[in-house]
Protein backbone atom coordinates (compact mmCIF):
# COMPACT_ATOMS: atom_id res chain seq x y z
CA UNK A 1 -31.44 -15.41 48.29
CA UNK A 2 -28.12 -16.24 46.94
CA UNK A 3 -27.32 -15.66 43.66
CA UNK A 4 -25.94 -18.00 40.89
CA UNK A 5 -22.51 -17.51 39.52
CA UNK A 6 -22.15 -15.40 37.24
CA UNK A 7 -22.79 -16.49 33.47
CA UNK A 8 -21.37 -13.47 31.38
CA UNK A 9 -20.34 -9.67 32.31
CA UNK A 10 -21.44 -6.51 30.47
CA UNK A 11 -19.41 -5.84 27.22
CA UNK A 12 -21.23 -2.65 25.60
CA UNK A 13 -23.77 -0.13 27.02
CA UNK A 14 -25.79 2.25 24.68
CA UNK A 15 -28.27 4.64 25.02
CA UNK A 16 -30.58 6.82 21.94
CA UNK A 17 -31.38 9.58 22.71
CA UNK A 18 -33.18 10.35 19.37
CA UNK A 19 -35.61 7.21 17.84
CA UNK A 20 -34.12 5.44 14.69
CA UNK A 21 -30.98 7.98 14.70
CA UNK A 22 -27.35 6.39 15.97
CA UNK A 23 -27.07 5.48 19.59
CA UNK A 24 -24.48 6.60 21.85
CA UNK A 25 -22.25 4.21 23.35
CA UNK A 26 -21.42 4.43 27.10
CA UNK A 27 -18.81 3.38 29.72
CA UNK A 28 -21.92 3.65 32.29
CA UNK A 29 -25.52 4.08 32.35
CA UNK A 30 -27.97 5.18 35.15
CA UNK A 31 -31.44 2.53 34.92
CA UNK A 32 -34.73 3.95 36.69
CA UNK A 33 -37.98 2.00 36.70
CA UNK A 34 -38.74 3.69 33.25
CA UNK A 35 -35.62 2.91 31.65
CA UNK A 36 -31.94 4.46 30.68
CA UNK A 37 -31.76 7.72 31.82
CA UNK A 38 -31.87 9.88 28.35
CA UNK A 39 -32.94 7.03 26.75
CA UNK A 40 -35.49 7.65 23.21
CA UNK A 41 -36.34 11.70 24.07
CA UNK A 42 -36.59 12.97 20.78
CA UNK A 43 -37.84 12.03 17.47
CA UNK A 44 -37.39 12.91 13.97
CA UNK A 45 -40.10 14.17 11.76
CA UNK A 46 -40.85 14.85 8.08
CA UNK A 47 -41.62 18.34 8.70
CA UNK A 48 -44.07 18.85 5.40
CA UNK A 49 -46.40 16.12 7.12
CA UNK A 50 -44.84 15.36 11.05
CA UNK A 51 -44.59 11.99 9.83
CA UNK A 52 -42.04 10.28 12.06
CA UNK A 53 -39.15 8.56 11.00
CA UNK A 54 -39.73 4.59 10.32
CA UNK A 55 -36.40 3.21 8.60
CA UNK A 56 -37.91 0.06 8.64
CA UNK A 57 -41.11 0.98 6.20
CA UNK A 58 -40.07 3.64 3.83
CA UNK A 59 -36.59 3.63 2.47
CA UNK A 60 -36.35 7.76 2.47
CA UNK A 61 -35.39 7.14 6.19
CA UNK A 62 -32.91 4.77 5.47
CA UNK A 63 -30.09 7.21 5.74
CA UNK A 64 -31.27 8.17 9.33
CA UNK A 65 -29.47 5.63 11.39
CA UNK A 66 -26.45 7.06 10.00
CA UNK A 67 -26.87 10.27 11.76
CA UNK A 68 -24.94 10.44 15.06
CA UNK A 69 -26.36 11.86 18.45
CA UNK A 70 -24.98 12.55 22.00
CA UNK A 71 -26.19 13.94 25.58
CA UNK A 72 -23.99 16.82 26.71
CA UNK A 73 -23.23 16.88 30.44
CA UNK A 74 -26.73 18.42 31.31
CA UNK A 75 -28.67 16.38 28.56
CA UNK A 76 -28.86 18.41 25.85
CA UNK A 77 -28.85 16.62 22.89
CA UNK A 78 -25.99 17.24 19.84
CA UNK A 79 -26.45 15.83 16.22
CA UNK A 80 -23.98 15.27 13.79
CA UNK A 81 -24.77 14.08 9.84
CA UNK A 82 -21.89 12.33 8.13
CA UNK A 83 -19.29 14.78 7.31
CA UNK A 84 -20.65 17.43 9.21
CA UNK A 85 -19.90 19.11 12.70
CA UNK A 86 -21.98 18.51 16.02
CA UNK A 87 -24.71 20.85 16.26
CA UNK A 88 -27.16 21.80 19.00
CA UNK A 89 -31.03 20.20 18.87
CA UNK A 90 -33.81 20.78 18.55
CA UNK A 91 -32.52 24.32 16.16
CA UNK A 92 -32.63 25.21 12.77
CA UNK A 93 -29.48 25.09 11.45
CA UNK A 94 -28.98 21.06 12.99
CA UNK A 95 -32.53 20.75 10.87
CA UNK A 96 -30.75 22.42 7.69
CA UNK A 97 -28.19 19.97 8.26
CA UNK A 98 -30.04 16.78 8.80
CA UNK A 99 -32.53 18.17 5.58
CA UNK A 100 -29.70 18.00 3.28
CA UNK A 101 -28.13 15.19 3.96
CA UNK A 102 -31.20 12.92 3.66
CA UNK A 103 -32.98 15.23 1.02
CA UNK A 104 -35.92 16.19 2.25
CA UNK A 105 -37.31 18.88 4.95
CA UNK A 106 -36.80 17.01 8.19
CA UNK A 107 -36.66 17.88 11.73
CA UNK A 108 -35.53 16.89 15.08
CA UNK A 109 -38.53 17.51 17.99
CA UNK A 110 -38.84 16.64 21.55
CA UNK A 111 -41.20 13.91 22.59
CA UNK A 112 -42.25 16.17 25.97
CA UNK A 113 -41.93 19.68 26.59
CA UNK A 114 -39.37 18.57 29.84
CA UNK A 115 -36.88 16.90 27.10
CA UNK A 116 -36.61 20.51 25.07
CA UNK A 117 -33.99 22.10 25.17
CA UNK A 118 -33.93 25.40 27.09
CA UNK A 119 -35.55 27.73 25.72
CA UNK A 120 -37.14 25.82 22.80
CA UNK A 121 -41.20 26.54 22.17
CA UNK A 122 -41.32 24.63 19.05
CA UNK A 123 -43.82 21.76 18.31
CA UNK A 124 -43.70 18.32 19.94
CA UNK A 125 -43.69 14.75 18.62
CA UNK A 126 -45.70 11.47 20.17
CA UNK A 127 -43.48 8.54 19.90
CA UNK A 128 -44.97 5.96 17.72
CA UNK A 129 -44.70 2.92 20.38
CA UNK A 130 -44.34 3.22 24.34
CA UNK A 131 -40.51 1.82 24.59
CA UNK A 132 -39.81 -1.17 27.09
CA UNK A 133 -37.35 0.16 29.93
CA UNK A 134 -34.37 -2.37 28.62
CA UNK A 135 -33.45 -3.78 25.83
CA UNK A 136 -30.82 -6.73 26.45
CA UNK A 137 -28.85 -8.89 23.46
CA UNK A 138 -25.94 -11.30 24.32
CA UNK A 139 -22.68 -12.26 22.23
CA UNK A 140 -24.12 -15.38 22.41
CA UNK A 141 -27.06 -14.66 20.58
CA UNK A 142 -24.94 -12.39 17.90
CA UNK A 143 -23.03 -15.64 17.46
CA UNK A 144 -25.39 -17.96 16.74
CA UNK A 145 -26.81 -15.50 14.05
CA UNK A 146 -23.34 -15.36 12.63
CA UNK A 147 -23.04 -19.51 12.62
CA UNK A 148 -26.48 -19.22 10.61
CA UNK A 149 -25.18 -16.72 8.38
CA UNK A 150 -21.53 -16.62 7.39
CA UNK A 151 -21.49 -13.59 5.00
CA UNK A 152 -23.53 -11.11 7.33
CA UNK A 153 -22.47 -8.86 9.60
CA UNK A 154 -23.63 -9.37 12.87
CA UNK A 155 -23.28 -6.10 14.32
CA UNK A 156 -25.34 -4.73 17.59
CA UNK A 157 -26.08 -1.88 16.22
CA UNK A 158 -28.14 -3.40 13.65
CA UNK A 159 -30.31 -4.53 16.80
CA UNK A 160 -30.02 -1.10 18.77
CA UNK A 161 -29.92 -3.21 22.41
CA UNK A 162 -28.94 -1.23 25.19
CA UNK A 163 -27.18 -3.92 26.89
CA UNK A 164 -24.65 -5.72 25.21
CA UNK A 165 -23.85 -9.36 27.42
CA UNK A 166 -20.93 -11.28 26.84
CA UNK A 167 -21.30 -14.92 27.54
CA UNK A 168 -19.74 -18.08 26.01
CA UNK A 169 -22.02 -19.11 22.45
CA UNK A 170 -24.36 -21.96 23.08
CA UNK A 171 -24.49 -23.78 20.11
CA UNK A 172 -27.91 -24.23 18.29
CA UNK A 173 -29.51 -21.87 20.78
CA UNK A 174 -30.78 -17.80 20.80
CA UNK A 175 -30.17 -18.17 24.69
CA UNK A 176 -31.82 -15.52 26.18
CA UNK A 177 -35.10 -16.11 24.44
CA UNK A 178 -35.57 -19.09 26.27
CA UNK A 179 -35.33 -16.53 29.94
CA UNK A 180 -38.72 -15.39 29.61
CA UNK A 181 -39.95 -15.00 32.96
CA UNK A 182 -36.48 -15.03 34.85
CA UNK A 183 -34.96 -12.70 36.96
CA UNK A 184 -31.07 -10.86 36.20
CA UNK A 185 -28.97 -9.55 38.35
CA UNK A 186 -26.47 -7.03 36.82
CA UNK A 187 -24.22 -5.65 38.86
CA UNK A 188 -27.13 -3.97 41.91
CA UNK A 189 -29.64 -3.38 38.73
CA UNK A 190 -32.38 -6.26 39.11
CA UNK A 191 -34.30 -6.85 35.80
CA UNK A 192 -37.39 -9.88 34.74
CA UNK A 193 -37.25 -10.74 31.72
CA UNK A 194 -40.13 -9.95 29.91
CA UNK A 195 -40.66 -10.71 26.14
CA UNK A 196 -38.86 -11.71 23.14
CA UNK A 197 -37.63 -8.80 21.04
CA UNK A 198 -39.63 -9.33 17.70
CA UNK A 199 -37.33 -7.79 14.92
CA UNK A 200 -38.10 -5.92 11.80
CA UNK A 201 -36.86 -4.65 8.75
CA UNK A 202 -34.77 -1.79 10.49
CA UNK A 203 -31.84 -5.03 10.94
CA UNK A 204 -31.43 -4.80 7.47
CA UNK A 205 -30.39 -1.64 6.60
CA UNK A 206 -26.91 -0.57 5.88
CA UNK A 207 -24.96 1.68 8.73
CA UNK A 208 -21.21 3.02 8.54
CA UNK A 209 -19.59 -0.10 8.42
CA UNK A 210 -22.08 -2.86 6.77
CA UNK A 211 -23.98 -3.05 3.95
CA UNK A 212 -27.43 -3.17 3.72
CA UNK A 213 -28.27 -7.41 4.09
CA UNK A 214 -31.84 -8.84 3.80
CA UNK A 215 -30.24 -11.97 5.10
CA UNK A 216 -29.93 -10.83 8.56
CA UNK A 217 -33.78 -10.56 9.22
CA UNK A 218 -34.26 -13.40 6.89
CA UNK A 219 -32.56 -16.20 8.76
CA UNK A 220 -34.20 -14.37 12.17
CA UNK A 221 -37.63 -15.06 10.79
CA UNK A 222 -36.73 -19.29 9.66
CA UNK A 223 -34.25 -19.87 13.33
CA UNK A 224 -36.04 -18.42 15.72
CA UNK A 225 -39.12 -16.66 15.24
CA UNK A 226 -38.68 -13.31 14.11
CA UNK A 227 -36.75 -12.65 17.72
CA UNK A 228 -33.17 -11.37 18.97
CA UNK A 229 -32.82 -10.19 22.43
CA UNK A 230 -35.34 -9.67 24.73
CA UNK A 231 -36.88 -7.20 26.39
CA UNK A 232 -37.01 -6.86 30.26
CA UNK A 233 -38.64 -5.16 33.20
CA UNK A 234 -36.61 -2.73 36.06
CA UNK A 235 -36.89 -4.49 39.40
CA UNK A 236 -34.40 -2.82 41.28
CA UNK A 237 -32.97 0.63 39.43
CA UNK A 238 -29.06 1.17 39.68
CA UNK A 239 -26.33 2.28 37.85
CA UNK A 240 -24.71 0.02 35.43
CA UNK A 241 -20.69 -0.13 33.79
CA UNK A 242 -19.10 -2.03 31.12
CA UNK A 243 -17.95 -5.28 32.44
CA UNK A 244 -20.82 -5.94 35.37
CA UNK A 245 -21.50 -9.43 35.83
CA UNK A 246 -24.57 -11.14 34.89
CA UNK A 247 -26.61 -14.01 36.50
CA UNK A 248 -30.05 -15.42 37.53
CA UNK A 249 -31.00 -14.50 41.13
């Protein structure tokens, strides 16, 4: 089948490897069926109760997202608060570190024994939803948003997609929320298209360089149905770099 021309090209790829914490941003990524390869393997607990972290209910995580992570060359994960140096996690001092800055006992834990580090025997965490394999947001999208509301900063990371398109703004329209059912083409990597990306009060919050803005969610909710981005399926697994191109096939 031939495929259309292209409609956009890669601008930003990111991956998480801790849930709510900052996301790493990549020249390349490696996409398997599952997803981005060290994509969401740890989470971050309240260690009096295991309660994980959920910026977007309680606002004693709301400092989380402004805690930096990063894969070494053989995936070990480093942490970093504001201020502070990169540390080694899972490991008790990182958790010292991470405790003080947001002010309560808190600690980093593997959601499977394979994404401990070696040597680690500590407890586990379950992630508290199964994570689609992509999450995909275009410029496009990020403009309109900014057309609705002026003042606000629309900033991806507010969104935490892990791939970034840029494509020419289409005005009066989210576009990729009307793709539902579609198939991309990015670079080799095949995706479908498979839901909306419903968004909640984690868009909000304020991260090193915006301010905490109500109005961001707010206008999402009244233009286009609580969604930004969309969430898709891994058709054909490949790696990905900054400026792919994108288009239906």
């Amino acid at each position: 089948m031939a495929d259309a021309a292209a409609m956009g090209a890669v601008a930003e790829l990111w991956r998480y490897p801790a849930s709510s914490l900052a996301g790493e941003r990549l020249d390349a990524i490696m996409v398997d069926v599952e997803g981005i390869e060290g994509d969401r393997m740890f989470g971050l607990v309240d260690a009096t109760d295991n309660e994980i972290a959920r910026p977007d209910r309680d606002s004693k995580w709301h400092n989380v997202p402004r805690i930096r992570t990063r894969l070494t060359g053989d995936r070990k994960l480093e942490v970093a608060a504001p201020g502070g140096d990169w540390m080694a996690a899972p490991d008790a001092d990182s958790d010292r570190a991470i405790s003080a800055f947001l002010g309560f006992q808190a600690s980093i834990r593997p959601f499977t024994r394979e994404n401990a580090a070696a040597g680690h025997s500590g407890p586990l965490t379950a992630a508290r939803y199964r994570k689609a394999p992509i999450h995909l947001l275009t410029t496009a999208s990020l403009a309109r948003l900014k057309a609705l509301h002026p003042e606000g900063a629309a900033d991806p990371r507010r969104f935490r997609p892990n791939i970034v398109v840029d494509m020419a703004a289409v005005e009066g329209s989210f576009p990729e929320t009307e793709w539902i059912g579609k198939k991309l083409a990015i670079g080799e990597l095949h995706l479908t298209i498979s839901e909306p990306c419903r968004r909640c009060g984690f868009t909000i919050i304020a991260q090193d360089g915006f301010d905490n803005d109500p109005g961001i969610l707010r206008n999402l909710v009244r233009h286009n149905a609580h969604n930004l981005g969309v969430y898709c399926t891994v058709d054909r697994p490949a790696r990905v770099e900054v400026g792919a191109p994108i288009r239906f096939v």
